[in-house]
PDB file of N, CA and C in Angstrom:
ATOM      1  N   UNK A   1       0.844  -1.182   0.000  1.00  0.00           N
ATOM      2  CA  UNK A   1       0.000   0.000   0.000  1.00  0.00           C
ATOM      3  C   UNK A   1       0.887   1.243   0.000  1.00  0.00           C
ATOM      4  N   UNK A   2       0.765   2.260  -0.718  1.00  0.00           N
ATOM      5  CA  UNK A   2       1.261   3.696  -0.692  1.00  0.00           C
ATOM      6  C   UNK A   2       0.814   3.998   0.293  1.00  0.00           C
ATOM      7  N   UNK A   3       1.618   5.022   0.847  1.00  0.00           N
ATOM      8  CA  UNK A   3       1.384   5.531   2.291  1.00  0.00           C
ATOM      9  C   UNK A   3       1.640   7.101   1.825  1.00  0.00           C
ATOM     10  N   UNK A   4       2.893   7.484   0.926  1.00  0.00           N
ATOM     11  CA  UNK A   4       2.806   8.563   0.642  1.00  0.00           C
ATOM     12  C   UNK A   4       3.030   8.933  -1.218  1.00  0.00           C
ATOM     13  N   UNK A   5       1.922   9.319  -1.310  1.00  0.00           N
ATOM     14  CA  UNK A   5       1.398   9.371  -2.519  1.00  0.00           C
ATOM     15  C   UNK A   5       2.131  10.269  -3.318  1.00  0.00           C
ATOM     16  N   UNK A   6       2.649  11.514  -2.622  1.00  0.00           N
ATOM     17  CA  UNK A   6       3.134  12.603  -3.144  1.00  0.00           C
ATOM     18  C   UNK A   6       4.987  12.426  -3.278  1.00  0.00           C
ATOM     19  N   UNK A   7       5.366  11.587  -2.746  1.00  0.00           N
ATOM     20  CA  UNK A   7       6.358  11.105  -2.369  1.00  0.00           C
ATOM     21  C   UNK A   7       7.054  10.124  -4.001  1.00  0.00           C
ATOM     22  N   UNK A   8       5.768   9.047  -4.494  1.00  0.00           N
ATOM     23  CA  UNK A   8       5.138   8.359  -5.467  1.00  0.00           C
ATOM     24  C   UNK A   8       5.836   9.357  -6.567  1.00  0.00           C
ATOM     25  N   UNK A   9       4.101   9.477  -6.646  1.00  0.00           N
ATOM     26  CA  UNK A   9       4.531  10.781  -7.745  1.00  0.00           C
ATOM     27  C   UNK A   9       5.817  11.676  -8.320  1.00  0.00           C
ATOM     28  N   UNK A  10       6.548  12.102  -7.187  1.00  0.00           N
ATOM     29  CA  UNK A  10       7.801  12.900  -7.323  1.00  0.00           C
ATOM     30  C   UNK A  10       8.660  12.209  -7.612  1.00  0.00           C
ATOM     31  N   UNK A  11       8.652  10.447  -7.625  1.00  0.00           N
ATOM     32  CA  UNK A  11       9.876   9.604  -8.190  1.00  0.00           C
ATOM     33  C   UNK A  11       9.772   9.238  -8.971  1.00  0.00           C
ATOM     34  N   UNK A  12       8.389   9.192  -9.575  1.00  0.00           N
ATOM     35  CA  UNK A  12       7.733   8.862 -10.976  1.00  0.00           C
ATOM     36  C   UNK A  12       7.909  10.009 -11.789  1.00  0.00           C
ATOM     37  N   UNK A  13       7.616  11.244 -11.822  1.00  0.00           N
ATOM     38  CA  UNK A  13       8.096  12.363 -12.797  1.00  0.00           C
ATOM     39  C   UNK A  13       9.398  12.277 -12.756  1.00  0.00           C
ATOM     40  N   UNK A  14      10.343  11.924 -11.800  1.00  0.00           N
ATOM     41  CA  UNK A  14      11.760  11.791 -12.009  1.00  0.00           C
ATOM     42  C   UNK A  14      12.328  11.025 -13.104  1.00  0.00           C
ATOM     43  N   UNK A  15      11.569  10.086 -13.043  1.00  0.00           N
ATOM     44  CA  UNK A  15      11.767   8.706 -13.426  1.00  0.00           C
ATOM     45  C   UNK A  15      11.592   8.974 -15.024  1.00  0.00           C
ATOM     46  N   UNK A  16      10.443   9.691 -15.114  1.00  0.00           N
ATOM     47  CA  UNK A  16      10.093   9.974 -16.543  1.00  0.00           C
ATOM     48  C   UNK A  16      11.166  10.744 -17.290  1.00  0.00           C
ATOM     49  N   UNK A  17      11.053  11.786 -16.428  1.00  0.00           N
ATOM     50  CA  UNK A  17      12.729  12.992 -16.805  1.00  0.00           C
ATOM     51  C   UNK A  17      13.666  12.592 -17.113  1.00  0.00           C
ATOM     52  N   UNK A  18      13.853  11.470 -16.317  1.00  0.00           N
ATOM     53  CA  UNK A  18      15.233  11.026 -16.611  1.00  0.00           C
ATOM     54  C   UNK A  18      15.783   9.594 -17.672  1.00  0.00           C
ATOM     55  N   UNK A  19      14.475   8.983 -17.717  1.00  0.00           N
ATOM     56  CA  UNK A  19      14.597   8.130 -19.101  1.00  0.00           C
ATOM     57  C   UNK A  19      14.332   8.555 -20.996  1.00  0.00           C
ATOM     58  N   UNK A  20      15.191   8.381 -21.252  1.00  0.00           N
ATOM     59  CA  UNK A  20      14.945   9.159 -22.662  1.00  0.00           C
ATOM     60  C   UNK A  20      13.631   7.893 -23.620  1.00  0.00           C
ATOM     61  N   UNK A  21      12.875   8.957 -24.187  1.00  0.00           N
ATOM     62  CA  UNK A  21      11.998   8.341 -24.792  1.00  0.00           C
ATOM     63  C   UNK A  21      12.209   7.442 -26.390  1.00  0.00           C
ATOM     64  N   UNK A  22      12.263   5.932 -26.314  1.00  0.00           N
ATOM     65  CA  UNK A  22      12.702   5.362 -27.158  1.00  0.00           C
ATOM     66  C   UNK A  22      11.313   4.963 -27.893  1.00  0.00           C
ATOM     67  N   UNK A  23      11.453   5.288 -29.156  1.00  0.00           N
ATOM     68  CA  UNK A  23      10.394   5.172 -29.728  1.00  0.00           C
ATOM     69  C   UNK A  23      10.019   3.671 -30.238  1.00  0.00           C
ATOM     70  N   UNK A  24      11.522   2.915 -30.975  1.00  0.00           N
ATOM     71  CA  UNK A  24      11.303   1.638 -31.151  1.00  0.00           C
ATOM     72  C   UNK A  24      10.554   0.919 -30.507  1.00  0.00           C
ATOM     73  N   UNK A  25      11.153   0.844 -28.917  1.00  0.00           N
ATOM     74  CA  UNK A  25      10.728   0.311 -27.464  1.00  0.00           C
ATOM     75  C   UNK A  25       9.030   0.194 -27.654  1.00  0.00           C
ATOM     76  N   UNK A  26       8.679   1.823 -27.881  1.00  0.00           N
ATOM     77  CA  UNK A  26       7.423   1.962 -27.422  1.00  0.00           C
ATOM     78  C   UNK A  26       6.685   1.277 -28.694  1.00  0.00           C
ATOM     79  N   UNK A  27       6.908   1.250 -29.826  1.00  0.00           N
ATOM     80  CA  UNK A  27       6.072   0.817 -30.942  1.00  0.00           C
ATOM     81  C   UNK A  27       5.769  -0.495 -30.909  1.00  0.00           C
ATOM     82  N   UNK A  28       6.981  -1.142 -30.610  1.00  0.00           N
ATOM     83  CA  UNK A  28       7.010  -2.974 -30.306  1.00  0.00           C
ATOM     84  C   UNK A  28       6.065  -3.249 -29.201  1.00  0.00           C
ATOM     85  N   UNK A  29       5.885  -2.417 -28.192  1.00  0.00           N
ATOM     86  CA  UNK A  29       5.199  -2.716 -27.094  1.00  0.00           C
ATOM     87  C   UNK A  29       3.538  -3.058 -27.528  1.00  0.00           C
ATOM     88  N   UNK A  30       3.461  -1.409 -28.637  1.00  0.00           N
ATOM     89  CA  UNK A  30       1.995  -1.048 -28.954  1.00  0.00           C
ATOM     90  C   UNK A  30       1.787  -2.293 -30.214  1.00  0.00           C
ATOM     91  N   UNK A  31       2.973  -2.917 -30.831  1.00  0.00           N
ATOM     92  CA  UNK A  31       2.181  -3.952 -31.823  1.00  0.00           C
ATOM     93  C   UNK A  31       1.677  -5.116 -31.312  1.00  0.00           C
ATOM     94  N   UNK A  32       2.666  -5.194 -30.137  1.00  0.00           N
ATOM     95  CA  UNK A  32       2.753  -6.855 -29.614  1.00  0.00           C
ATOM     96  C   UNK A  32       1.381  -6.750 -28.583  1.00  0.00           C
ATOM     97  N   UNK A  33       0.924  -5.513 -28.099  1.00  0.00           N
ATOM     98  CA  UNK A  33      -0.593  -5.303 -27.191  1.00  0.00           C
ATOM     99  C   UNK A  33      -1.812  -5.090 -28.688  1.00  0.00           C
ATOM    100  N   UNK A  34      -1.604  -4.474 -29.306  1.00  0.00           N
ATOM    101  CA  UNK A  34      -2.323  -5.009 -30.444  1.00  0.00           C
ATOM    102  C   UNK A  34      -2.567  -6.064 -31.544  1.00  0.00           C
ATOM    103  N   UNK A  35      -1.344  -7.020 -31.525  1.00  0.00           N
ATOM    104  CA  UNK A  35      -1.740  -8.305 -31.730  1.00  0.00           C
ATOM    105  C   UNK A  35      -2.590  -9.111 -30.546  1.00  0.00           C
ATOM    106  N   UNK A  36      -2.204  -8.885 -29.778  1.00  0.00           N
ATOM    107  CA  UNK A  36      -2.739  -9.914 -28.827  1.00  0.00           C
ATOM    108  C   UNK A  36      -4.455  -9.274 -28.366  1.00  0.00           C
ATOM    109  N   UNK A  37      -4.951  -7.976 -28.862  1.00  0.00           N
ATOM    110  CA  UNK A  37      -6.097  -7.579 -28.682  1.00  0.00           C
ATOM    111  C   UNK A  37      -6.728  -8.782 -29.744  1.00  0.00           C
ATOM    112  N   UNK A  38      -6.237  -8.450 -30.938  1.00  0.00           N
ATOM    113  CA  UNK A  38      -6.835  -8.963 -32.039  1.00  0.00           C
ATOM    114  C   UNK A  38      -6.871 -10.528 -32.081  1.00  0.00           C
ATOM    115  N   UNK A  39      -5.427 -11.303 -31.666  1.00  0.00           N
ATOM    116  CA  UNK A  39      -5.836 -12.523 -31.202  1.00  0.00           C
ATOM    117  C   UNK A  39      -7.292 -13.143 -30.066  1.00  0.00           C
ATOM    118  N   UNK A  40      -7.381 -11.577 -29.062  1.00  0.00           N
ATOM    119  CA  UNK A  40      -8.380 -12.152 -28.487  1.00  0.00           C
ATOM    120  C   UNK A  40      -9.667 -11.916 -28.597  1.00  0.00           C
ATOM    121  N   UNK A  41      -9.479 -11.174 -29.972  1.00  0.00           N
ATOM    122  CA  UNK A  41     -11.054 -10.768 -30.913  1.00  0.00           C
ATOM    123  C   UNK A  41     -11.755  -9.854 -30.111  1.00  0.00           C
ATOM    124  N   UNK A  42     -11.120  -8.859 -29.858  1.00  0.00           N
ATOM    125  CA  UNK A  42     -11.466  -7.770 -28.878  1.00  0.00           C
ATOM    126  C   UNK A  42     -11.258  -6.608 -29.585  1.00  0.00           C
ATOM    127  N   UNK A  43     -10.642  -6.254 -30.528  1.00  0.00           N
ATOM    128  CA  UNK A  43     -10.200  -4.824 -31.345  1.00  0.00           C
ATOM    129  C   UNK A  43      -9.875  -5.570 -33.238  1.00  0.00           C
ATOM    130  N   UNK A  44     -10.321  -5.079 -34.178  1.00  0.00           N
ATOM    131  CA  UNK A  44     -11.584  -4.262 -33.918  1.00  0.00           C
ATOM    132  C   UNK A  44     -12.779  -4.612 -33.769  1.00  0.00           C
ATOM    133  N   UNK A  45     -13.359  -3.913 -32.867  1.00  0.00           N
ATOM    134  CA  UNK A  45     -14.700  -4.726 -32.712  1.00  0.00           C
ATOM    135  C   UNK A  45     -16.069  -4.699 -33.920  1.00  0.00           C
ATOM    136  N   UNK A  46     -16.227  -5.388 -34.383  1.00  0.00           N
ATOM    137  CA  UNK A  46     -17.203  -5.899 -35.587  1.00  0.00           C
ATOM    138  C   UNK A  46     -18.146  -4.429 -35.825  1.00  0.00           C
ATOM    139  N   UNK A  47     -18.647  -4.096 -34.475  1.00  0.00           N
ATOM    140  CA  UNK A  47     -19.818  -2.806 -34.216  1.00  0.00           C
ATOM    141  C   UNK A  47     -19.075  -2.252 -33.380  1.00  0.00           C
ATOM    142  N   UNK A  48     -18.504  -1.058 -34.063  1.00  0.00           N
ATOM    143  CA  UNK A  48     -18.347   0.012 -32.860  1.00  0.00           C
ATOM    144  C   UNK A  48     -18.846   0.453 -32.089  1.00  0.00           C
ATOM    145  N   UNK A  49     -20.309   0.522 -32.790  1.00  0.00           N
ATOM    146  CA  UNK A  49     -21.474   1.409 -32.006  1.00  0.00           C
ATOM    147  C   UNK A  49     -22.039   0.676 -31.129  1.00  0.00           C
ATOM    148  N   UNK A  50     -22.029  -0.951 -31.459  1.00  0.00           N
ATOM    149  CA  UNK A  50     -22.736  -1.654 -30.216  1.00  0.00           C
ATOM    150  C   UNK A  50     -22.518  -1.292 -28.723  1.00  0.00           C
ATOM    151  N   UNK A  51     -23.785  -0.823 -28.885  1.00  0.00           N
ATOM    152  CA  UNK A  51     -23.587  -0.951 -26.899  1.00  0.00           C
ATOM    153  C   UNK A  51     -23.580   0.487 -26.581  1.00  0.00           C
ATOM    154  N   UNK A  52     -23.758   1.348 -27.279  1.00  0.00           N
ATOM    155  CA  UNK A  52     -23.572   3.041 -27.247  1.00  0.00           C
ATOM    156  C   UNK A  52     -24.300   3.520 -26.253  1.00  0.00           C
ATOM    157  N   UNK A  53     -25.785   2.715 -26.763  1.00  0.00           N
ATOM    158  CA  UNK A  53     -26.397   3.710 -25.872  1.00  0.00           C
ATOM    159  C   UNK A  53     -26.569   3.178 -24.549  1.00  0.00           C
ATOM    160  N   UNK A  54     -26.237   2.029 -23.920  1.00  0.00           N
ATOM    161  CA  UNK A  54     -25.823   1.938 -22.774  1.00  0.00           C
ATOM    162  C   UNK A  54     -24.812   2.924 -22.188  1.00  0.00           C
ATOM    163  N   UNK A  55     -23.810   3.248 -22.634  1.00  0.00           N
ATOM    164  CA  UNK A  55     -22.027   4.025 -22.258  1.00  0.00           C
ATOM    165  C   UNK A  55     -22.581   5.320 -22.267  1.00  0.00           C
ATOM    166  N   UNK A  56     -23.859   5.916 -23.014  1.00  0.00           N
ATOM    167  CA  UNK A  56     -24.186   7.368 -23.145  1.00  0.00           C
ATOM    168  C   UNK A  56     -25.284   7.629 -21.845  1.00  0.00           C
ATOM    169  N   UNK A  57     -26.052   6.234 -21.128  1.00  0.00           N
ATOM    170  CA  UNK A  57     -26.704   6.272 -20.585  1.00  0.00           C
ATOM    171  C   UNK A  57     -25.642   6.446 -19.269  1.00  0.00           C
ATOM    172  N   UNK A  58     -24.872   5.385 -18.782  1.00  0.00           N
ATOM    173  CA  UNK A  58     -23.943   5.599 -17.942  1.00  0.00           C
ATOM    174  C   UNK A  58     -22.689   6.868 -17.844  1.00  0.00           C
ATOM    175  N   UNK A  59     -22.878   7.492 -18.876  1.00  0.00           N
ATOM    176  CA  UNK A  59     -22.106   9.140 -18.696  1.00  0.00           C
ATOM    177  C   UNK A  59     -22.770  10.104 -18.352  1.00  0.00           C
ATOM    178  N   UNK A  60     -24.151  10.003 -18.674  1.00  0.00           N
ATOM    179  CA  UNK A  60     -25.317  11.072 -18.186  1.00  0.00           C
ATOM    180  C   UNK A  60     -25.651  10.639 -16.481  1.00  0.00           C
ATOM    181  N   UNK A  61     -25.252   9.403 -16.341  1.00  0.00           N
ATOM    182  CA  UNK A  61     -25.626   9.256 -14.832  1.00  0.00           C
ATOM    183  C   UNK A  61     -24.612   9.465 -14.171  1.00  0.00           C
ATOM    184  N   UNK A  62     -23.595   9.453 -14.768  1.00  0.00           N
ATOM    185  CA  UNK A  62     -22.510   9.579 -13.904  1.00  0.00           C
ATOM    186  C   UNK A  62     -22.007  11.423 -13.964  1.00  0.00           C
ATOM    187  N   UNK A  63     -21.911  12.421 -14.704  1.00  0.00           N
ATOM    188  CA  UNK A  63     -22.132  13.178 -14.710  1.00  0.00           C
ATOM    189  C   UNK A  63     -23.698  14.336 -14.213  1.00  0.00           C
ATOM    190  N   UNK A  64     -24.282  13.666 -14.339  1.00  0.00           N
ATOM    191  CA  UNK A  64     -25.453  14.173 -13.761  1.00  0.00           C
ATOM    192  C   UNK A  64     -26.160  14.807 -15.127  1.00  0.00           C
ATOM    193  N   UNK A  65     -25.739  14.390 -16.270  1.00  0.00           N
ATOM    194  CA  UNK A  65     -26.464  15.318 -17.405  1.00  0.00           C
ATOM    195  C   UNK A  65     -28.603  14.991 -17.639  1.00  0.00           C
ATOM    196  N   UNK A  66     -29.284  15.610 -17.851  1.00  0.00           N
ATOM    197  CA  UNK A  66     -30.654  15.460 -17.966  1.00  0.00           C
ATOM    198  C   UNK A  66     -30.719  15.314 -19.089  1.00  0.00           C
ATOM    199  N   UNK A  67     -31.512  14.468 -19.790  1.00  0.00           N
ATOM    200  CA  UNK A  67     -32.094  14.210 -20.858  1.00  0.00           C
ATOM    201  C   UNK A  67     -32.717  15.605 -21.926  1.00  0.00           C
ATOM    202  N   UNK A  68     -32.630  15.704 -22.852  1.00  0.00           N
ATOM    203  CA  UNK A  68     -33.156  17.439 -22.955  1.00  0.00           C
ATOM    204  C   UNK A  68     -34.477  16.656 -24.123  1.00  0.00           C
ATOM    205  N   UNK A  69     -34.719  15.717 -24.651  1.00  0.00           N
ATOM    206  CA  UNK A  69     -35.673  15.038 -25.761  1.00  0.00           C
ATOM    207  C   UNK A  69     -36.455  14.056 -25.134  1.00  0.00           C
TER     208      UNK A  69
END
């Protein structure tokens, strides 16, 4: 468990600062997490839209937005 959060944080922006950003690194990461989406038939998904208006229903409740129609 973190105990001090701010403590966290300040070794993590360090951390960031101080590693140089390798792009190779990061691309291999993003193919090899996007093969394995697609192996698990999860991206892309067939219907994007499926299921919308559930996710629009749960942002209005969770924001508090009112229906205006």
């Amino acid at each position: 468990m973190i105990k001090n959060k701010k403590l966290v944080e300040k070794l993590e922006k360090e951390l960031i600062r101080r590693e140089p950003v390798n792009i190779e690194k990061n691309l291999k990461i993003f193919n090899t997490l996007l093969k394995f989406a697609k192996e698990m038939k999860k991206f892309p998904t067939p219907n994007p839209l499926e299921g919308i208006e559930i996710d629009i229903k749960y942002a209005r409740a969770i924001n508090g937005i009112k229906r205006t129609s």
